[in-house]
Protein backbone atom coordinates (compact mmCIF):
# COMPACT_ATOMS: atom_id res chain seq x y z
CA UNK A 1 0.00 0.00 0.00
CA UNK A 2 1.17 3.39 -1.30
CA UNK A 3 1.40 6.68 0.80
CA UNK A 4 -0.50 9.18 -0.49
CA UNK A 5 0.75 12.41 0.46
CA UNK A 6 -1.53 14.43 -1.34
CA UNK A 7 -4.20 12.86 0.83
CA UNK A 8 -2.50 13.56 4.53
CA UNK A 9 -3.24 17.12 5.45
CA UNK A 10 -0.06 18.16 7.94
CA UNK A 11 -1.21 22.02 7.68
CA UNK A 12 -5.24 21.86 8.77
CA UNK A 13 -6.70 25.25 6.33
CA UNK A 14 -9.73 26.59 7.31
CA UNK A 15 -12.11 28.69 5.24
CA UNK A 16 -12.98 32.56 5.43
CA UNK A 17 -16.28 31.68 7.18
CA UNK A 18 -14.51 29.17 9.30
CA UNK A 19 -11.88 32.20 10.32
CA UNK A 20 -14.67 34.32 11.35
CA UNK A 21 -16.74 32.03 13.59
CA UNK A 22 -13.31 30.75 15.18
CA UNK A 23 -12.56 34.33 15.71
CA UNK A 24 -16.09 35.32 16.90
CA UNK A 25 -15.77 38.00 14.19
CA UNK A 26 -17.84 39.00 10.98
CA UNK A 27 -17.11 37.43 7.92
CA UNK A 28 -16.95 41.10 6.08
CA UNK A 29 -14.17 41.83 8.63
CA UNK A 30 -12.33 38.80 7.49
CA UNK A 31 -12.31 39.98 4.01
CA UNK A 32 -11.88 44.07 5.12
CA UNK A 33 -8.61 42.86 6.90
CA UNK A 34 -7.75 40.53 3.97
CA UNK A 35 -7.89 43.53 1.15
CA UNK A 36 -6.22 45.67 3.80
CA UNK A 37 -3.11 43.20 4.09
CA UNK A 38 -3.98 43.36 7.93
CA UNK A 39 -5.16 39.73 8.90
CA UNK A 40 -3.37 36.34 8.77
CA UNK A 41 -1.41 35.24 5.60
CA UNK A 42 -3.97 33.48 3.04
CA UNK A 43 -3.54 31.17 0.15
CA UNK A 44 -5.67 31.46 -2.50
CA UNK A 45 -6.88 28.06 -4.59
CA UNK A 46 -8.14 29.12 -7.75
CA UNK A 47 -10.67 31.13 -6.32
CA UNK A 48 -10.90 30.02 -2.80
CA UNK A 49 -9.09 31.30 0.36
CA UNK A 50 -7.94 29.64 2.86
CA UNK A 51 -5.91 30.19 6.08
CA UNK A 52 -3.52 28.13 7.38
CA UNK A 53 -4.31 27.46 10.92
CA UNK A 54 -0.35 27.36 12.20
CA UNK A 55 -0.58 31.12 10.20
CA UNK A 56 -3.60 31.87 12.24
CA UNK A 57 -2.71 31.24 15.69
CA UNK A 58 1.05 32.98 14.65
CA UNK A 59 -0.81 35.81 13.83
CA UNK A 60 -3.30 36.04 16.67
CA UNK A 61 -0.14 35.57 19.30
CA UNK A 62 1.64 38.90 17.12
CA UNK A 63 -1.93 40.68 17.63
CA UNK A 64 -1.31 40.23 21.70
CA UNK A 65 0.54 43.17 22.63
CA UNK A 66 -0.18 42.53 26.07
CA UNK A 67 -2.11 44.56 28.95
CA UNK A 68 -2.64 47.94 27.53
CA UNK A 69 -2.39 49.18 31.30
CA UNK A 70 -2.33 53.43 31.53
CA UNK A 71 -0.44 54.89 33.37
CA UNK A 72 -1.63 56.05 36.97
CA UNK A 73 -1.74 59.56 38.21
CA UNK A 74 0.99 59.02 40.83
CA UNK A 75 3.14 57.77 38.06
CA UNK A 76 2.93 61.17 35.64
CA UNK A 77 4.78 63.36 38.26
């Protein structure tokens, strides 16, 4: 029995809509930020996107900028 390797999928992809429920966001923001160059890399098949999921979650970790704490009044002197 032959390996297939087109047949093993090592990279999951998910689709625009799938992006957008994972995300809990619109699916018209998932295309704004894909014109805009401001969401996670896409590939495009033909005419279907897709996102990578390892792109995804390398993405949503450079979105974390951590706490956006301000500053406290004591700490303006």
């Amino acid at each position: 029995m032959q390996n297939n390797p087109a047949s093993e999928v090592t990279n999951p992809v998910l689709t625009e809509r799938e992006l957008a429920q994972r995300l809990k966001v619109s699916l018209s923001l998932v295309r704004k930020w894909r014109r805009e160059s401001k969401g996670p890399r896409f590939v495009r098949l033909s005419k279907c996107v897709r996102y990578v999921v390892e792109d995804v979650q390398r993405w949503l970790a450079e979105q974390s900028g951590g706490p956006t704490a301000k500053a406290s009044p004591s700490s303006q002197k």
